[in-house]
C-alpha atoms as a PDB file:
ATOM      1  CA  UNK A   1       5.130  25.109 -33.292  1.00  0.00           C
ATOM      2  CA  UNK A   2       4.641  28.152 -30.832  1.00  0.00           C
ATOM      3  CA  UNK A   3       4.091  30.172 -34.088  1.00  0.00           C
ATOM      4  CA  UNK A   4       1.773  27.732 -35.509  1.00  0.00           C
ATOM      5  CA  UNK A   5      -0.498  27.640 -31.975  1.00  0.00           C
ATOM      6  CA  UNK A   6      -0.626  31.484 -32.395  1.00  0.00           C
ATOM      7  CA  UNK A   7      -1.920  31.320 -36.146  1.00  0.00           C
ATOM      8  CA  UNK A   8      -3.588  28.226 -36.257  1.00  0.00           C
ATOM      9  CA  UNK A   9      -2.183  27.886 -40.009  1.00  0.00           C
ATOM     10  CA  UNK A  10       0.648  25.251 -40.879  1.00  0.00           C
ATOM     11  CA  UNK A  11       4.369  26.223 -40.876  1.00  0.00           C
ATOM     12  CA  UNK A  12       4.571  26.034 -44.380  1.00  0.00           C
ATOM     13  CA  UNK A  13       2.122  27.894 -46.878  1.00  0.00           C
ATOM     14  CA  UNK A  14      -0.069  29.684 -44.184  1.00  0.00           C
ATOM     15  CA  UNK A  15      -1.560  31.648 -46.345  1.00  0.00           C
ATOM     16  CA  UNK A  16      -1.621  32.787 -50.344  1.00  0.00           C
ATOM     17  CA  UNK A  17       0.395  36.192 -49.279  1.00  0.00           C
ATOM     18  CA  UNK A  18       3.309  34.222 -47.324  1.00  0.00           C
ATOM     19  CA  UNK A  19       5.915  31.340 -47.813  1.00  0.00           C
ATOM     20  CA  UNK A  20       6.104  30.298 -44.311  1.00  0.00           C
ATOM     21  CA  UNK A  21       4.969  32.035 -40.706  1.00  0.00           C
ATOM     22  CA  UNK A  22       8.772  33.325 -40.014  1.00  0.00           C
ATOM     23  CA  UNK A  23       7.788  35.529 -42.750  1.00  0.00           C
ATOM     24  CA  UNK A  24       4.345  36.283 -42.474  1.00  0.00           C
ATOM     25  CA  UNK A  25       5.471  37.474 -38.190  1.00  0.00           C
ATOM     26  CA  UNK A  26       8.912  38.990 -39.596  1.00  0.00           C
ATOM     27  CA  UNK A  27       7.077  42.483 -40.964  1.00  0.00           C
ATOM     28  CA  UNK A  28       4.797  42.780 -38.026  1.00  0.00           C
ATOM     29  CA  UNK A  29       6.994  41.619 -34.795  1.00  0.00           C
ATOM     30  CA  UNK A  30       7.385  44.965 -33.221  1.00  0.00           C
ATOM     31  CA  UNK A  31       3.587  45.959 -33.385  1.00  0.00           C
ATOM     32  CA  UNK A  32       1.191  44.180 -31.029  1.00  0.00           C
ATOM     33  CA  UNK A  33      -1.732  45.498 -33.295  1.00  0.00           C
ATOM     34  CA  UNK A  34      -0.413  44.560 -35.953  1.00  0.00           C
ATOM     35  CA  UNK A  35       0.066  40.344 -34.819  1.00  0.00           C
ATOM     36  CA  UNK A  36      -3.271  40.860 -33.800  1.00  0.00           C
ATOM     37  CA  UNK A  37      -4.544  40.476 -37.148  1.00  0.00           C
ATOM     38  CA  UNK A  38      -2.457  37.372 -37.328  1.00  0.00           C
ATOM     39  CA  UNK A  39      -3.531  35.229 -34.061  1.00  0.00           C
ATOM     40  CA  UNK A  40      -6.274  32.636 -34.666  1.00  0.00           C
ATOM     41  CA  UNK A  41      -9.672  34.111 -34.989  1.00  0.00           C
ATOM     42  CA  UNK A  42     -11.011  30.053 -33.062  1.00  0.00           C
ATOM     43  CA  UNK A  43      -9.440  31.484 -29.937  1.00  0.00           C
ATOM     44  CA  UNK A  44     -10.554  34.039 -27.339  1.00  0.00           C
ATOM     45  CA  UNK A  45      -7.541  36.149 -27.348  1.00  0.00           C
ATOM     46  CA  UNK A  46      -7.435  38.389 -23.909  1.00  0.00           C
ATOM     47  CA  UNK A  47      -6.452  41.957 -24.255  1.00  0.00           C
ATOM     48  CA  UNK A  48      -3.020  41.387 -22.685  1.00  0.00           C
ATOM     49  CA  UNK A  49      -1.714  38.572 -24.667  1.00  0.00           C
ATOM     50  CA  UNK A  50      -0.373  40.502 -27.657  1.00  0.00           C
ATOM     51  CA  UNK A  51       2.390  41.402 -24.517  1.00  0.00           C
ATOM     52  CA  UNK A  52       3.031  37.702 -24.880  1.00  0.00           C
ATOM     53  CA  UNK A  53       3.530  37.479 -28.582  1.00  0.00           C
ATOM     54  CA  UNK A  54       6.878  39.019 -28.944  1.00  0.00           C
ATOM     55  CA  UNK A  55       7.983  36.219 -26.236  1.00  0.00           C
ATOM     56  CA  UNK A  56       6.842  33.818 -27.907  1.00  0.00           C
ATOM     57  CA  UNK A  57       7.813  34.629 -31.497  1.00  0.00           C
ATOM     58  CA  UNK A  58      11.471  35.268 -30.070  1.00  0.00           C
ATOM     59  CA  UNK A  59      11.295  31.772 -28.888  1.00  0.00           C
ATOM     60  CA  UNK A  60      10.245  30.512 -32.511  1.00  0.00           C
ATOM     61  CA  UNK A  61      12.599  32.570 -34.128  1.00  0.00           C
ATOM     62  CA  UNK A  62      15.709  30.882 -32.588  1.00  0.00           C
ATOM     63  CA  UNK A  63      14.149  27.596 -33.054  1.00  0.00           C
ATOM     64  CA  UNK A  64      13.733  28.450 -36.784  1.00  0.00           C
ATOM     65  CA  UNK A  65      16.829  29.703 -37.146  1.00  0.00           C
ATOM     66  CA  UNK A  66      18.310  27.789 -40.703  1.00  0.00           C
ATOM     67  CA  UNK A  67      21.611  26.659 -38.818  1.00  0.00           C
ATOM     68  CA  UNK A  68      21.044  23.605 -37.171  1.00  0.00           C
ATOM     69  CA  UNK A  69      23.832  23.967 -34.461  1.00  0.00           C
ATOM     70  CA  UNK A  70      22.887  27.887 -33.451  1.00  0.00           C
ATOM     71  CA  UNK A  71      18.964  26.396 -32.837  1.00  0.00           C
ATOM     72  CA  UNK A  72      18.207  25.895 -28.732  1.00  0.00           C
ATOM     73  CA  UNK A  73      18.025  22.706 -27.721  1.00  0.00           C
ATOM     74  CA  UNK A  74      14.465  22.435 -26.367  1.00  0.00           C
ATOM     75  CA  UNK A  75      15.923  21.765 -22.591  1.00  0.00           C
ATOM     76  CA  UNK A  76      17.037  25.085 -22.643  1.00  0.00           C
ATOM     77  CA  UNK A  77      14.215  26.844 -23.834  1.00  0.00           C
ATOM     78  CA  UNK A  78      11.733  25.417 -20.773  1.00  0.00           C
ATOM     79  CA  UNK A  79      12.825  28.502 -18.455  1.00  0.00           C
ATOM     80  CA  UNK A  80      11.612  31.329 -20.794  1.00  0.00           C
ATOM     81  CA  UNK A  81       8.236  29.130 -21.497  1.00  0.00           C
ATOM     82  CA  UNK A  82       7.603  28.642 -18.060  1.00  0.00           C
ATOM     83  CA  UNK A  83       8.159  32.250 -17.472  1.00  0.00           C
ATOM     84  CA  UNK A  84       5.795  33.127 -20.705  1.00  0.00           C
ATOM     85  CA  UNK A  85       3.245  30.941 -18.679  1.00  0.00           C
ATOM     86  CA  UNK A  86       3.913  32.740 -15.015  1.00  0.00           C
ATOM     87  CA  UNK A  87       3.316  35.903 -16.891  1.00  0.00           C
ATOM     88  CA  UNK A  88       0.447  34.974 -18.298  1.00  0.00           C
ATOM     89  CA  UNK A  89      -1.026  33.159 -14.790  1.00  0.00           C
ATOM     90  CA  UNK A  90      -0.616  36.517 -12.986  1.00  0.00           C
ATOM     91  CA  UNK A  91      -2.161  38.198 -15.674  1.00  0.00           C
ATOM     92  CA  UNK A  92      -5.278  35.766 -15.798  1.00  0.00           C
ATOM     93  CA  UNK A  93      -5.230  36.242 -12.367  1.00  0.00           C
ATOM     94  CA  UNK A  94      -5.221  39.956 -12.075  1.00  0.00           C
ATOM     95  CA  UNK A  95      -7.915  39.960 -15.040  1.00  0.00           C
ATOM     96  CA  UNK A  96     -10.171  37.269 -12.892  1.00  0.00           C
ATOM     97  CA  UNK A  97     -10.058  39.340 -10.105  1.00  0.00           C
ATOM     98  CA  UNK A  98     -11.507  42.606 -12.302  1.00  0.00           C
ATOM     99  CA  UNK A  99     -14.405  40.603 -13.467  1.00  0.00           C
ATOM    100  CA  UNK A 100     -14.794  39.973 -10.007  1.00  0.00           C
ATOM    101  CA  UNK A 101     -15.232  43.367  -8.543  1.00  0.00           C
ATOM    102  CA  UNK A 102     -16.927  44.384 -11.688  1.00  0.00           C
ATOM    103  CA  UNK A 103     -19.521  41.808 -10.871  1.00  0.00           C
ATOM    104  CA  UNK A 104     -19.904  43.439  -7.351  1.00  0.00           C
ATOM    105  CA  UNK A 105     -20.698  46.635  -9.103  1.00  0.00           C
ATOM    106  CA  UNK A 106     -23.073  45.670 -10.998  1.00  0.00           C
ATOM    107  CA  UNK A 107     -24.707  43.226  -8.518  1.00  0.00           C
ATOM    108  CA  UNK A 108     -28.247  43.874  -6.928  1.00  0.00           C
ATOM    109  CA  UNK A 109     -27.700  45.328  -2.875  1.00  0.00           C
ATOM    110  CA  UNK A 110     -30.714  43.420  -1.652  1.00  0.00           C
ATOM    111  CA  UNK A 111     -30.577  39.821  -2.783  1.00  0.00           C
ATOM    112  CA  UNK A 112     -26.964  40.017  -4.294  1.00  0.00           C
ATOM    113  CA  UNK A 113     -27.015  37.512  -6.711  1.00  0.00           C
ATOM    114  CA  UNK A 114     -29.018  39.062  -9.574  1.00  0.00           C
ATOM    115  CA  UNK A 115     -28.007  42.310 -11.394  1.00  0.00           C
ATOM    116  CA  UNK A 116     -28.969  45.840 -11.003  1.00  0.00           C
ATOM    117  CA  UNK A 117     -31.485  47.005 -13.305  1.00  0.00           C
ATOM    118  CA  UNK A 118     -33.393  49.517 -11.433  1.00  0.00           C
ATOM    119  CA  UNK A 119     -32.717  53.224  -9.894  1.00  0.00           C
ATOM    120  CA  UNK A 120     -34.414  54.726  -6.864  1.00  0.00           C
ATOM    121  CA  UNK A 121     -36.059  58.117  -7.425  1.00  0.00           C
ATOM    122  CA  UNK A 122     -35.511  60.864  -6.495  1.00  0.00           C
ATOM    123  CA  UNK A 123     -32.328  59.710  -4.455  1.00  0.00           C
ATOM    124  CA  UNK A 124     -30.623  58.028  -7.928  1.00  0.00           C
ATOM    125  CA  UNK A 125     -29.390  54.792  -6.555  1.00  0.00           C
ATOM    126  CA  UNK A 126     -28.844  52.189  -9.132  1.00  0.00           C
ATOM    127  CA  UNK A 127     -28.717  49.489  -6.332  1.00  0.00           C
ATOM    128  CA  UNK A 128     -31.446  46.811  -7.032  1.00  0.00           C
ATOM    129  CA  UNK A 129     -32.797  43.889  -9.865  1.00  0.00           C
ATOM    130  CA  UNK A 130     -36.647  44.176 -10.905  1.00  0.00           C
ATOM    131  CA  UNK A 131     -37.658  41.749  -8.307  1.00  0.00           C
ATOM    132  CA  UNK A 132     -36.446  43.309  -5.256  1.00  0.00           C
ATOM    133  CA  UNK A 133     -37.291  46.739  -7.134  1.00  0.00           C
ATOM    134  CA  UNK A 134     -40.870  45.161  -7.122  1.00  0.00           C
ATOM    135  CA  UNK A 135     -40.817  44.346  -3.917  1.00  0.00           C
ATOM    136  CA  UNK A 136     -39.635  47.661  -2.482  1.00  0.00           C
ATOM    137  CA  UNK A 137     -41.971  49.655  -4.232  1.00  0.00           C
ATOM    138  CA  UNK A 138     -44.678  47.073  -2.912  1.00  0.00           C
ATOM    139  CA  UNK A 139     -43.511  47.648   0.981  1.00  0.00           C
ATOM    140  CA  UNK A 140     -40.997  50.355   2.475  1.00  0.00           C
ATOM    141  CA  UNK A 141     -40.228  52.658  -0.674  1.00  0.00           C
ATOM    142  CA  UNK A 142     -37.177  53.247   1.128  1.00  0.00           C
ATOM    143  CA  UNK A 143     -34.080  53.368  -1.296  1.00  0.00           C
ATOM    144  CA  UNK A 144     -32.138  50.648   0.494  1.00  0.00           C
ATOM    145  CA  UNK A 145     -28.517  52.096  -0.039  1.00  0.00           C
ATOM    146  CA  UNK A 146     -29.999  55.761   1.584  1.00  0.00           C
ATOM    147  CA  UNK A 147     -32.936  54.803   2.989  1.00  0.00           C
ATOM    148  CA  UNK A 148     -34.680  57.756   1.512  1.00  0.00           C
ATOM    149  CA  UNK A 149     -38.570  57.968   0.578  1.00  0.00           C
ATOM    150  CA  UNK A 150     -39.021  56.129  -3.236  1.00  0.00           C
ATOM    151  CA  UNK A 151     -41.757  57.542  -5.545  1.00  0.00           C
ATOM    152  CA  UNK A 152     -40.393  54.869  -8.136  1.00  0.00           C
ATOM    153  CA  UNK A 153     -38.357  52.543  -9.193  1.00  0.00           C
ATOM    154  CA  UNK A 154     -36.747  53.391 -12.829  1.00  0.00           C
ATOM    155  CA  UNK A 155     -35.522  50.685 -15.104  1.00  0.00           C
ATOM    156  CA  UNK A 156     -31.991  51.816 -15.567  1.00  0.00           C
ATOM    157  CA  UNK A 157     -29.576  50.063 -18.668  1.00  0.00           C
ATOM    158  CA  UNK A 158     -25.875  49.430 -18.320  1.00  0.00           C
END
């Protein structure tokens, strides 16, 4: 099932190359690249989750193992999912607070909710969005991260 929620094929004929998914993960396992190419192109795979893959494979592995008595009882496998999950929550978290600060960067200094599009000249601040660009051009020309003189306002692309 975990392998079948990475793939988004069936366990059984997943594709015309491969029997079953054990297989089709077997030759591939120890290179996160390489399950790339297998995880299901519907989802918005993040840039650390191939570091979850070999978790979860492991997990499907033993749970597809052809000896009914050596498989894990699904009681005992709940402490290494919830731990796949914790992983995964810090690193959502970790990744949400990136976007965050990224967002800062790239957010205008004057009215700081639209994004920066425009660099003073001559000082070269990138620091404001074309309306409060506009508007400083219109009033102060003062670059208002240096406060320096403006002779224009440059549209500026990230």
């Amino acid at each position: 099932v975990v392998i079948e929620v990475l793939t988004g094929y069936s366990v059984l004929n997943p594709t015309a190359r491969f029997d079953d998914l054990h297989t089709m993960f077997e030759e591939d396992i120890d290179d996160a690249g390489k399950l790339r190419r297998h995880l299901d192109k519907r989802v918005c795979w993040d840039a650390h989750q191939p570091e979850r893959i070999p978790a979860l494979y492991s997990i499907a592995e033993r749970c597809l193992e052809p000896r009914p008595k050596r498989r894990p009882q699904l009681v005992d496998l709940i402490p290494e999912l919830e731990q796949v999950r914790r992983d995964a929550e810090v690193l959502a978290a970790e990744a949400s607070a990136q976007s965050a600060a990224l967002e800062e960067i790239y957010e205008c200094v004057v009215c700081l909710t639209e994004r920066k599009s425009h660099a003073m000249v001559p000082c070269g601040h990138a620091c404001a969005c074309e309306a409060c660009a506009s508007s400083i051009m219109a009033s102060t020309r003062e670059c208002p991260v240096c406060r320096a003189s403006v002779s224009q306002a440059l549209k500026i692309f990230f």
